[in-house]
C-alpha atoms as a PDB file:
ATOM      1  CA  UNK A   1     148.282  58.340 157.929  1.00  0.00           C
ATOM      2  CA  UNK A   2     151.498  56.887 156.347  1.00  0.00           C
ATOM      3  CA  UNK A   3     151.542  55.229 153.317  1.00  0.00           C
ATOM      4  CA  UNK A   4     153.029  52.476 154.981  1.00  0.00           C
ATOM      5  CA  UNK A   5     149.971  51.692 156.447  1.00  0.00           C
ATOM      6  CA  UNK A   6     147.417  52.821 154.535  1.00  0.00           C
ATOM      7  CA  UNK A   7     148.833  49.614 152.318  1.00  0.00           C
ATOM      8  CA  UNK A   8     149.066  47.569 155.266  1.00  0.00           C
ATOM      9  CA  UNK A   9     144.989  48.389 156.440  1.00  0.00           C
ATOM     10  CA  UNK A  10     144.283  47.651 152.576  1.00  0.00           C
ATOM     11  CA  UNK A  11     145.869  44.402 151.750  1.00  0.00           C
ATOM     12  CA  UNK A  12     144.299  43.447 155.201  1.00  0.00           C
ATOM     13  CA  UNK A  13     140.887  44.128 153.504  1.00  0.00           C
ATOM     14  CA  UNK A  14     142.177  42.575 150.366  1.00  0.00           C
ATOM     15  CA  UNK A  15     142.730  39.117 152.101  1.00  0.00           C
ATOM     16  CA  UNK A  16     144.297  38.080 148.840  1.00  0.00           C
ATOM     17  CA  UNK A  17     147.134  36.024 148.628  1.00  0.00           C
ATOM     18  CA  UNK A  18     148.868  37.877 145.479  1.00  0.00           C
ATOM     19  CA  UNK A  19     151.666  40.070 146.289  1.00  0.00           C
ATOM     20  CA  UNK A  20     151.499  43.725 146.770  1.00  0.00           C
ATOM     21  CA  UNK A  21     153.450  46.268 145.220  1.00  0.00           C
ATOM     22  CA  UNK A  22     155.894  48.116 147.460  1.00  0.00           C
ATOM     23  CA  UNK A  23     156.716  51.067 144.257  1.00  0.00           C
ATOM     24  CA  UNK A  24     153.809  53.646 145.582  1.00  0.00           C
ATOM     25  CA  UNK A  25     153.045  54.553 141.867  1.00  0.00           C
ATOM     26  CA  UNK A  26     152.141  50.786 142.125  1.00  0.00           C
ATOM     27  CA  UNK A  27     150.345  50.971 145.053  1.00  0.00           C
ATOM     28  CA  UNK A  28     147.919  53.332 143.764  1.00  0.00           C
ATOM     29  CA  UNK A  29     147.082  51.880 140.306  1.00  0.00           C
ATOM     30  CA  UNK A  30     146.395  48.527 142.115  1.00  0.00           C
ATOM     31  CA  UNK A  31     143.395  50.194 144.624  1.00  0.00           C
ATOM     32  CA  UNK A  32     142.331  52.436 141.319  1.00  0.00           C
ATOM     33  CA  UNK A  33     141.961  48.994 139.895  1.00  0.00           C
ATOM     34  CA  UNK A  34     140.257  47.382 143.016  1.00  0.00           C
ATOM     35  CA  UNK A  35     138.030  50.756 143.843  1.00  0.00           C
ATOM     36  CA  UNK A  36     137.072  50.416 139.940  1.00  0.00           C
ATOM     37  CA  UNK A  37     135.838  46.913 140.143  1.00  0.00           C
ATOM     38  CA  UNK A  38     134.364  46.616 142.852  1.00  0.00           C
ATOM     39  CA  UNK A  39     132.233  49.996 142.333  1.00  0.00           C
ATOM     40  CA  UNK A  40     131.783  48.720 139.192  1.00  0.00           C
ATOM     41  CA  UNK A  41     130.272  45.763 141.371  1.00  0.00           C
ATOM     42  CA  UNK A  42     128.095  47.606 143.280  1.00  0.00           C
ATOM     43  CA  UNK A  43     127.034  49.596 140.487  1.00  0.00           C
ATOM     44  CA  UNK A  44     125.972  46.846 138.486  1.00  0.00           C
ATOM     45  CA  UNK A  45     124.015  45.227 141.520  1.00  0.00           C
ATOM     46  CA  UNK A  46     122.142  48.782 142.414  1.00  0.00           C
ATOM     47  CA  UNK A  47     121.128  48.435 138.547  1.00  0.00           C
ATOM     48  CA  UNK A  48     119.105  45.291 139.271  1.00  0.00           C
ATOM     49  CA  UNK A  49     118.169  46.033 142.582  1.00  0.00           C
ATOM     50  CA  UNK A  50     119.626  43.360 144.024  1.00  0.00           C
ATOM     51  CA  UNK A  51     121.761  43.258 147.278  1.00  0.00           C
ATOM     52  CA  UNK A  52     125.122  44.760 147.407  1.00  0.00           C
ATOM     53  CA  UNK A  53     127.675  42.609 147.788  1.00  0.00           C
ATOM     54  CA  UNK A  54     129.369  43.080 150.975  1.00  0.00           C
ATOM     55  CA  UNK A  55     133.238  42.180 149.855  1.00  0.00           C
ATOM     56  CA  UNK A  56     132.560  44.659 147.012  1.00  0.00           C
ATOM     57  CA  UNK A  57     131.522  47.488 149.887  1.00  0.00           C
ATOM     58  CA  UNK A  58     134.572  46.414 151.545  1.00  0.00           C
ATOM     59  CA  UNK A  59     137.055  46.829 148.855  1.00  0.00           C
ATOM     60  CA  UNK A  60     135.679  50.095 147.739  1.00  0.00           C
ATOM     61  CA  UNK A  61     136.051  51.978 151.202  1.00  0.00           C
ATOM     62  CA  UNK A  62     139.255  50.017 151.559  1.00  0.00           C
ATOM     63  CA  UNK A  63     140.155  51.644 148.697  1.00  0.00           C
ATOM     64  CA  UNK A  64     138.997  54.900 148.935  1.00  0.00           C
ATOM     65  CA  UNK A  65     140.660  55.585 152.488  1.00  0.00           C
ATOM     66  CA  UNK A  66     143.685  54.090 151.110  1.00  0.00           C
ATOM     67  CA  UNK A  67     144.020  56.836 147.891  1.00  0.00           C
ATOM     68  CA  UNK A  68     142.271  59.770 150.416  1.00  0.00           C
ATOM     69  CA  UNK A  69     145.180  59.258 153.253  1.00  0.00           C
ATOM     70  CA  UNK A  70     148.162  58.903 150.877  1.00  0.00           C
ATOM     71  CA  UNK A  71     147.276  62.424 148.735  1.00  0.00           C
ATOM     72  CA  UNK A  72     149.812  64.834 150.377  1.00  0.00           C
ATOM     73  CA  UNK A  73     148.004  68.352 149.936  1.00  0.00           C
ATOM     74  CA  UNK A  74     151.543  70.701 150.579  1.00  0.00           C
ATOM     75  CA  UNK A  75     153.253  68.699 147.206  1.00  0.00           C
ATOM     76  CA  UNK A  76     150.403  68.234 145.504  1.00  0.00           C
ATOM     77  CA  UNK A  77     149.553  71.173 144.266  1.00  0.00           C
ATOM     78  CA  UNK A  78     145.755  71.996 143.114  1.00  0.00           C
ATOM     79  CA  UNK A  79     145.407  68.202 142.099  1.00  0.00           C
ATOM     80  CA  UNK A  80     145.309  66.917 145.551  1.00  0.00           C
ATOM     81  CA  UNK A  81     142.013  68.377 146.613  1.00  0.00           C
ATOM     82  CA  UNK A  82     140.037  67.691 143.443  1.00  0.00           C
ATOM     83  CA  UNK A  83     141.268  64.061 143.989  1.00  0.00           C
ATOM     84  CA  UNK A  84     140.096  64.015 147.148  1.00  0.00           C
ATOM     85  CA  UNK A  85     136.567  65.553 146.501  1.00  0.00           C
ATOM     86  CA  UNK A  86     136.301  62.942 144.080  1.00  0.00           C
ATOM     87  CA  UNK A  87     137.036  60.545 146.146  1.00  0.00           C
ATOM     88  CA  UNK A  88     134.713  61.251 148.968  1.00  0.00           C
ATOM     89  CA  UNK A  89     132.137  61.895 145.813  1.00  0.00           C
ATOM     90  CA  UNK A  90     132.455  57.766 145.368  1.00  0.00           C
ATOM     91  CA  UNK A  91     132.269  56.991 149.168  1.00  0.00           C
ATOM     92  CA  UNK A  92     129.303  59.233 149.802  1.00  0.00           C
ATOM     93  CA  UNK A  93     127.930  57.156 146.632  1.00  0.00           C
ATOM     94  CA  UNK A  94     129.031  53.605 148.440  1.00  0.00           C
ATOM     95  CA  UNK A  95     127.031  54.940 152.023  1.00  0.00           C
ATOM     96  CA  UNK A  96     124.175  56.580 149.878  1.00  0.00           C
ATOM     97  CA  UNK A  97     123.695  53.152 148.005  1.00  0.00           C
ATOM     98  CA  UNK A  98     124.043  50.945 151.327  1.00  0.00           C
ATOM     99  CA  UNK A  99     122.188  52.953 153.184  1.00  0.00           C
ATOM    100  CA  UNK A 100     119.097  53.633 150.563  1.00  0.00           C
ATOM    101  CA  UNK A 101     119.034  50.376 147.994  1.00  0.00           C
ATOM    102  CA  UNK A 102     116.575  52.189 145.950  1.00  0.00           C
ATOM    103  CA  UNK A 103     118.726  55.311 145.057  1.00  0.00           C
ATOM    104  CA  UNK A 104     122.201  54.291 144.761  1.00  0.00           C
ATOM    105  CA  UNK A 105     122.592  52.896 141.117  1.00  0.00           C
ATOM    106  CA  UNK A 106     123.323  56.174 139.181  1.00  0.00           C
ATOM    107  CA  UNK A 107     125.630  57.438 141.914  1.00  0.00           C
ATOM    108  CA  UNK A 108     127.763  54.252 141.522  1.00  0.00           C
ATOM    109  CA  UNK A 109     127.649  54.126 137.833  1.00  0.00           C
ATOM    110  CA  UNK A 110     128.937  57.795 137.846  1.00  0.00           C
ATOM    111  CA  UNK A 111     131.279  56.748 140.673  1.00  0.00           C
ATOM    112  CA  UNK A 112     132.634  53.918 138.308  1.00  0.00           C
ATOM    113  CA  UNK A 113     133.111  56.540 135.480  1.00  0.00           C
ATOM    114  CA  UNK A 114     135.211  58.776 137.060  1.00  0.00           C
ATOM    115  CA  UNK A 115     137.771  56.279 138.749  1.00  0.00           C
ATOM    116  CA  UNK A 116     137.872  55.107 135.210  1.00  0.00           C
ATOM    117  CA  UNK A 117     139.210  57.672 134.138  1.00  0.00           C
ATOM    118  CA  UNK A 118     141.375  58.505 137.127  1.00  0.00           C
ATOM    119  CA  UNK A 119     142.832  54.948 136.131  1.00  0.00           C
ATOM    120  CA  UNK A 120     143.258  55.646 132.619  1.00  0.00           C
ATOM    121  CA  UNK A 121     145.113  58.902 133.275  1.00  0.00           C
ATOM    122  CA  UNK A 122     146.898  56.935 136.524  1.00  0.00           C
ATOM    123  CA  UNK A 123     148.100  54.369 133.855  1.00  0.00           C
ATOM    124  CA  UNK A 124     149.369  56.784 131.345  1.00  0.00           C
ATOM    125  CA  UNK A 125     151.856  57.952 133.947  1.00  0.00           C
ATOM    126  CA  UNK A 126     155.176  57.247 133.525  1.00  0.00           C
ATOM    127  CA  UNK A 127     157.050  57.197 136.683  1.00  0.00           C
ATOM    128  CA  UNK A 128     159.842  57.127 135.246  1.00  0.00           C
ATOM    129  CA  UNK A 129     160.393  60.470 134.177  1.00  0.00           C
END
């Protein structure tokens, strides 16, 4: 899937009136930023055992097929199948917890942890260079 509309799917799920970014280093730190709230979200709702919120569920697998369908595994060297496997880590945690209310929190808090740092070390970029 192009990038092109791997945005397009997302900022359909999004249903936000803000403008998106059309810089693709942009693109990806604003669903790192979505996929990070909204499984923080879900992690924080597992943790009381109350229901998931649906838009939350939404934006996070929004997210996550947005960042899994614009890696490109022949440039990206060794870093483009870790990313992905850490990806599908965080939607297997988003199915596990929807799926099985009881057993999802500490999947979605570790979820939450490591798209932190993804983000961290996404921000950190300079594109510039």
């Amino acid at each position: 899937m192009s990038l092109q509309l791997a945005r397009q799917t997302y900022k359909r799920a999004a249903q936000t009136e803000q403008e998106f970014p059309a810089d693709p280093h942009a693109v990806i730190g604003v669903a790192l930023a979505e996929l990070h709230a909204a499984l923080g979200s879900l992690a924080a709702a597992a943790e009381l055992r109350r229901p998931l919120p649906s838009r939350s569920m939404t934006m996070a697998l929004s997210a996550l097929y947005l960042l899994q369908s614009s890696l490109d595994f022949e440039k990206g060297g060794e870093i483009a199948p870790a990313l992905f496997q850490v990806y599908e880590f965080c939607r297997e945690q988003v199915v596990t917890a929807f799926r099985d209310k009881a057993d999802g929190a500490e999947g979605l808090a570790r979820a939450t942890e490591f798209i932190a740092t993804l983000r961290e070390a996404w921000l950190a970029m300079d594109t510039r260079s």
